[in-house]
PDB file of N, CA and C in Angstrom:
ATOM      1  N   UNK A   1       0.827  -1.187   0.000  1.00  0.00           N
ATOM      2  CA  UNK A   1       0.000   0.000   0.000  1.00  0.00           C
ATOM      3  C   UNK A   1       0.868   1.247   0.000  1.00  0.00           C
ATOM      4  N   UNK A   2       1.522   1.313   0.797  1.00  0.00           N
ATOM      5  CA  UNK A   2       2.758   2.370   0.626  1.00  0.00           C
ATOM      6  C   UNK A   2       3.762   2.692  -0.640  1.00  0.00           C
ATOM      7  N   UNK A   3       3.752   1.410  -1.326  1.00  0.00           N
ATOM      8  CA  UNK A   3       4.146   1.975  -2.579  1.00  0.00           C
ATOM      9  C   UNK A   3       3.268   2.637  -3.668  1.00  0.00           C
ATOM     10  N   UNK A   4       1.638   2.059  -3.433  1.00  0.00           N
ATOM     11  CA  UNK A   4       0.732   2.593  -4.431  1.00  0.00           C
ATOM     12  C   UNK A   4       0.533   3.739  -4.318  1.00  0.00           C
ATOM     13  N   UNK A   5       0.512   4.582  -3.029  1.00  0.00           N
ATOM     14  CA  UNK A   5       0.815   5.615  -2.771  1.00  0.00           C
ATOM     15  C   UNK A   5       1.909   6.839  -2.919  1.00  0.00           C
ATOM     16  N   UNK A   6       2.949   6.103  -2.184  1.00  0.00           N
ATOM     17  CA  UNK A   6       4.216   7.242  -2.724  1.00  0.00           C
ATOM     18  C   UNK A   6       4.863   6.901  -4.041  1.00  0.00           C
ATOM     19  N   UNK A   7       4.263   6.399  -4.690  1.00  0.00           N
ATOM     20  CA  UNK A   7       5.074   6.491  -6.275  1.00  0.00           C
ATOM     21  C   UNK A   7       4.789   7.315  -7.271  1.00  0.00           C
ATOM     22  N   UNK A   8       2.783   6.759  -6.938  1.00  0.00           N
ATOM     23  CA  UNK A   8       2.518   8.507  -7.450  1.00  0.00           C
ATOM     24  C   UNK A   8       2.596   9.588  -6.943  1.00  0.00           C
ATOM     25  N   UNK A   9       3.325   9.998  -5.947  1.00  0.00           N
ATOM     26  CA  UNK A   9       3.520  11.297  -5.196  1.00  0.00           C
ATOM     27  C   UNK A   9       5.147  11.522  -5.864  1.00  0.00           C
ATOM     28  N   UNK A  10       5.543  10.263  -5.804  1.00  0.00           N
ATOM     29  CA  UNK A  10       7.264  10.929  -5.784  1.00  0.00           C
ATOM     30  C   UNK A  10       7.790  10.848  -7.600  1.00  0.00           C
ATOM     31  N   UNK A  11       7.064   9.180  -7.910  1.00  0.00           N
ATOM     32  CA  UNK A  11       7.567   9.513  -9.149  1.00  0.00           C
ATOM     33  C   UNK A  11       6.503   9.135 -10.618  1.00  0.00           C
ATOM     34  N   UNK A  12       5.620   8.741 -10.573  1.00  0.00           N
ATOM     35  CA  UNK A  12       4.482   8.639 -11.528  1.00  0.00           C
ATOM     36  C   UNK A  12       4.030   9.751 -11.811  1.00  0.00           C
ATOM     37  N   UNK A  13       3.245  10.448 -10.530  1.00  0.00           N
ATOM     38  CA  UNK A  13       2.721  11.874 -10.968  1.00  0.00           C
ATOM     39  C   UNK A  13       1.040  11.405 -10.477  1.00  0.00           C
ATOM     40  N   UNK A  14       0.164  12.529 -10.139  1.00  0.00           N
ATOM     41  CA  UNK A  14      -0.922  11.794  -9.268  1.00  0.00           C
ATOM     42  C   UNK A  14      -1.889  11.179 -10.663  1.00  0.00           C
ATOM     43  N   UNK A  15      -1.998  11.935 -11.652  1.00  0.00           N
ATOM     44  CA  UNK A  15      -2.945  11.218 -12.627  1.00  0.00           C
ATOM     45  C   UNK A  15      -1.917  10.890 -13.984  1.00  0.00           C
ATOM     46  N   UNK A  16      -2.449   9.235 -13.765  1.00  0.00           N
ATOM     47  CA  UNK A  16      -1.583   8.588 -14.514  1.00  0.00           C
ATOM     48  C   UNK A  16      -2.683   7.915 -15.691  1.00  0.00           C
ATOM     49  N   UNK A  17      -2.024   8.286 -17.656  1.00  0.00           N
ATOM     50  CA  UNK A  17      -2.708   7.787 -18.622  1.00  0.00           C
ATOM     51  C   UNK A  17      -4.078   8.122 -18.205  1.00  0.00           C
ATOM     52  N   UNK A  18      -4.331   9.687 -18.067  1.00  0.00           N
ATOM     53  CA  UNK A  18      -5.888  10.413 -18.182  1.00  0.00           C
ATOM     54  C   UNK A  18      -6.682   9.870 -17.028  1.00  0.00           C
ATOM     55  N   UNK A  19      -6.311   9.179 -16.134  1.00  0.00           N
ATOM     56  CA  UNK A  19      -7.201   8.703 -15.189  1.00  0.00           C
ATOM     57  C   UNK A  19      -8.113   9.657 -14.270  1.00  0.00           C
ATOM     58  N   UNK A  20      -7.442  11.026 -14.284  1.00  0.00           N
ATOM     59  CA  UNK A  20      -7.853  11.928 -13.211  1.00  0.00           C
ATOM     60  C   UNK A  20      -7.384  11.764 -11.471  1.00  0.00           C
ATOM     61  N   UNK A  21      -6.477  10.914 -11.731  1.00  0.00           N
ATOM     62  CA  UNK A  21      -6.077  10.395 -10.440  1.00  0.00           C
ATOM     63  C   UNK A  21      -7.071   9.384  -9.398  1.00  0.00           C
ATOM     64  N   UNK A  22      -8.043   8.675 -10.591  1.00  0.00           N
ATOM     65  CA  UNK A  22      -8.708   7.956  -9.717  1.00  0.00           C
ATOM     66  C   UNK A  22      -7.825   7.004  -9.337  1.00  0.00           C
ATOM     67  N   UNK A  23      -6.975   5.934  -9.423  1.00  0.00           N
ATOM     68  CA  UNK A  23      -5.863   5.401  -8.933  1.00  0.00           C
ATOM     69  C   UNK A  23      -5.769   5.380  -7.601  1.00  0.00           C
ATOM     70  N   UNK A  24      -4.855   6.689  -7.666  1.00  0.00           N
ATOM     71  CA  UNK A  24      -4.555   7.320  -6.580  1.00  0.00           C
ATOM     72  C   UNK A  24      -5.577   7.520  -5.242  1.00  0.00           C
ATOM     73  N   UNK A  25      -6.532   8.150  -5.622  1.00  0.00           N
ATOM     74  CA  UNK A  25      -8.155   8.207  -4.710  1.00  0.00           C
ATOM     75  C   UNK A  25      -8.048   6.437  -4.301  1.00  0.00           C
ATOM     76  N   UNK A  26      -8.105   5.911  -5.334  1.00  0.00           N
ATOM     77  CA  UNK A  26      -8.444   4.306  -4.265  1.00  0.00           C
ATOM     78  C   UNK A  26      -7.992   3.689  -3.906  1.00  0.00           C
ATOM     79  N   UNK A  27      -6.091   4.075  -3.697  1.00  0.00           N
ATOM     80  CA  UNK A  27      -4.792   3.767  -2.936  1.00  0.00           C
ATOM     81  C   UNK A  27      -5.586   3.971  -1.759  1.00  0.00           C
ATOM     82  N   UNK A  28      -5.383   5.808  -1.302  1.00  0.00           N
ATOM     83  CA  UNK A  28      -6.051   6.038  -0.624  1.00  0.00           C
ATOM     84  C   UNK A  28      -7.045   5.763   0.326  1.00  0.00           C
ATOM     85  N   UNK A  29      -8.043   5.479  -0.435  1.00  0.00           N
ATOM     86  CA  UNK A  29      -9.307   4.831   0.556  1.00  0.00           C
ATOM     87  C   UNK A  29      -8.784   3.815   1.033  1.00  0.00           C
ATOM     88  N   UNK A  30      -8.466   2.815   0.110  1.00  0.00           N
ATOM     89  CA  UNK A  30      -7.639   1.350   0.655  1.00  0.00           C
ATOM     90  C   UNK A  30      -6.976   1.369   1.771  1.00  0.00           C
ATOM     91  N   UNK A  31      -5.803   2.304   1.552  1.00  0.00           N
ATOM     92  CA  UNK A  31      -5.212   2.325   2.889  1.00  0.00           C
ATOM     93  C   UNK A  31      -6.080   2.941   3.849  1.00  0.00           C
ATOM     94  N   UNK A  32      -7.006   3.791   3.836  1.00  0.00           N
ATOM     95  CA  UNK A  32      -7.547   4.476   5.657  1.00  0.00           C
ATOM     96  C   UNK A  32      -8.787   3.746   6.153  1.00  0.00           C
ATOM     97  N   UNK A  33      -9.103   2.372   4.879  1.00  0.00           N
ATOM     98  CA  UNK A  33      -9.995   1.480   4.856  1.00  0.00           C
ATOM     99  C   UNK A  33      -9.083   0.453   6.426  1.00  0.00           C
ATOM    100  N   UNK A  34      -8.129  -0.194   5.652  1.00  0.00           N
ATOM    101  CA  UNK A  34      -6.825  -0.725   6.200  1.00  0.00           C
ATOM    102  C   UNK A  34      -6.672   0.061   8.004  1.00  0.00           C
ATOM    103  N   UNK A  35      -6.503   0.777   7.933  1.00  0.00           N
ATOM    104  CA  UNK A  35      -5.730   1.637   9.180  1.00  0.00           C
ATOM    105  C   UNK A  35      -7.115   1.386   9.933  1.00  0.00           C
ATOM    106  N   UNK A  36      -8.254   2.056   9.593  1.00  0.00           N
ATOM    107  CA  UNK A  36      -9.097   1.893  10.387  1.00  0.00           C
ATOM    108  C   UNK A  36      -9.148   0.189  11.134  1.00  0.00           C
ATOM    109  N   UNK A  37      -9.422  -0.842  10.102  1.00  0.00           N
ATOM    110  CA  UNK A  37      -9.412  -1.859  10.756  1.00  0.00           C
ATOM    111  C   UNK A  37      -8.913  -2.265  11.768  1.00  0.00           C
ATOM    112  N   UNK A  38      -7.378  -2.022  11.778  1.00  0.00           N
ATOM    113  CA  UNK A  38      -6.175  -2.111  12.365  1.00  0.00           C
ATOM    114  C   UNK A  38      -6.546  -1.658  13.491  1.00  0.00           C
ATOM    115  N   UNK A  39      -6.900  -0.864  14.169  1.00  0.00           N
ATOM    116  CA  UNK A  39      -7.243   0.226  15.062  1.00  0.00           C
ATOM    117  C   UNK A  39      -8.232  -0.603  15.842  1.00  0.00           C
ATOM    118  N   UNK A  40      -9.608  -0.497  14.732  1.00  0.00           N
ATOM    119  CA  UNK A  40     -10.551  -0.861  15.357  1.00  0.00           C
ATOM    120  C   UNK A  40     -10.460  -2.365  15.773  1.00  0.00           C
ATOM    121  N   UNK A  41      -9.758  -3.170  15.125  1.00  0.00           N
ATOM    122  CA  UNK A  41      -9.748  -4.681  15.966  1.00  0.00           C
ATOM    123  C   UNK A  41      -8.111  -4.962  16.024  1.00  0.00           C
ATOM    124  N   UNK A  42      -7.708  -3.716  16.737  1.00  0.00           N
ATOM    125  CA  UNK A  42      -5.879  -4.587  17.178  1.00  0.00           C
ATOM    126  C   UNK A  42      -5.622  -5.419  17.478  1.00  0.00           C
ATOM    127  N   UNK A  43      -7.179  -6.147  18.639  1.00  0.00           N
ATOM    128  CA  UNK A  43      -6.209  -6.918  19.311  1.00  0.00           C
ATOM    129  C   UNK A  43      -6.526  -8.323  18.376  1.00  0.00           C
ATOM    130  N   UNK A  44      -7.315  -8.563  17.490  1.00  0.00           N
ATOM    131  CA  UNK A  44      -7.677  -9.456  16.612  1.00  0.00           C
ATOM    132  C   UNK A  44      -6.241  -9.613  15.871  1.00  0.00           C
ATOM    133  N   UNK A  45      -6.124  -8.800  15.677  1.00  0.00           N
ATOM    134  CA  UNK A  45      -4.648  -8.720  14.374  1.00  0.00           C
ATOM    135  C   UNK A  45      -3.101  -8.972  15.363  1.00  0.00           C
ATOM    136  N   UNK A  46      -3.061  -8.872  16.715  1.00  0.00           N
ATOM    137  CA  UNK A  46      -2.397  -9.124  17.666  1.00  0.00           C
ATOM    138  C   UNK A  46      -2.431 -10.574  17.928  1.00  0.00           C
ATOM    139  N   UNK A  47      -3.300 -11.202  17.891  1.00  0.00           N
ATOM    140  CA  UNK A  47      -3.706 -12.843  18.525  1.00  0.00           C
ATOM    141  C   UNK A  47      -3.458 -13.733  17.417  1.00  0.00           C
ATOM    142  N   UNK A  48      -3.643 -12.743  16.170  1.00  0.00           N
ATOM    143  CA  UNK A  48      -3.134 -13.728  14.565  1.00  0.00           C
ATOM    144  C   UNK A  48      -1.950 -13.636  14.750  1.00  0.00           C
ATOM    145  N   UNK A  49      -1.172 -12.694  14.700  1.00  0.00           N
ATOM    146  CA  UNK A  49       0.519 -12.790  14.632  1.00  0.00           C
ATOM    147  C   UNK A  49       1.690 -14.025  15.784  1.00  0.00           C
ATOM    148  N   UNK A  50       0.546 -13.854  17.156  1.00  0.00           N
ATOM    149  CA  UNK A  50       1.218 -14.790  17.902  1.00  0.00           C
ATOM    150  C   UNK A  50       0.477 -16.337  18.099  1.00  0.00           C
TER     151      UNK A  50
END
């Protein structure tokens, strides 16, 4: 997720082949989709790892 993100920031450019940067928008969501989860059930994602 971090690369779908900073690549178009650092080196793609945010709208890539006329897209308007929708791409980018659904890196985005993806990841604060992601983070939220994380958050909201840590300790779920804590009890998988060990």
């Amino acid at each position: 997720m971090v690369g779908a993100i900073f690549a178009p920031l650092f080196v793609l450019g945010i709208e890539v082949k006329n897209d308007g940067g929708t791409l980018f928008i659904l890196a985005l969501i993806t990841f604060l989709c992601c983070v939220t989860l994380v958050f909201k059930d840590g300790n779920k994602v804590m009890n998988l790892l060990n």
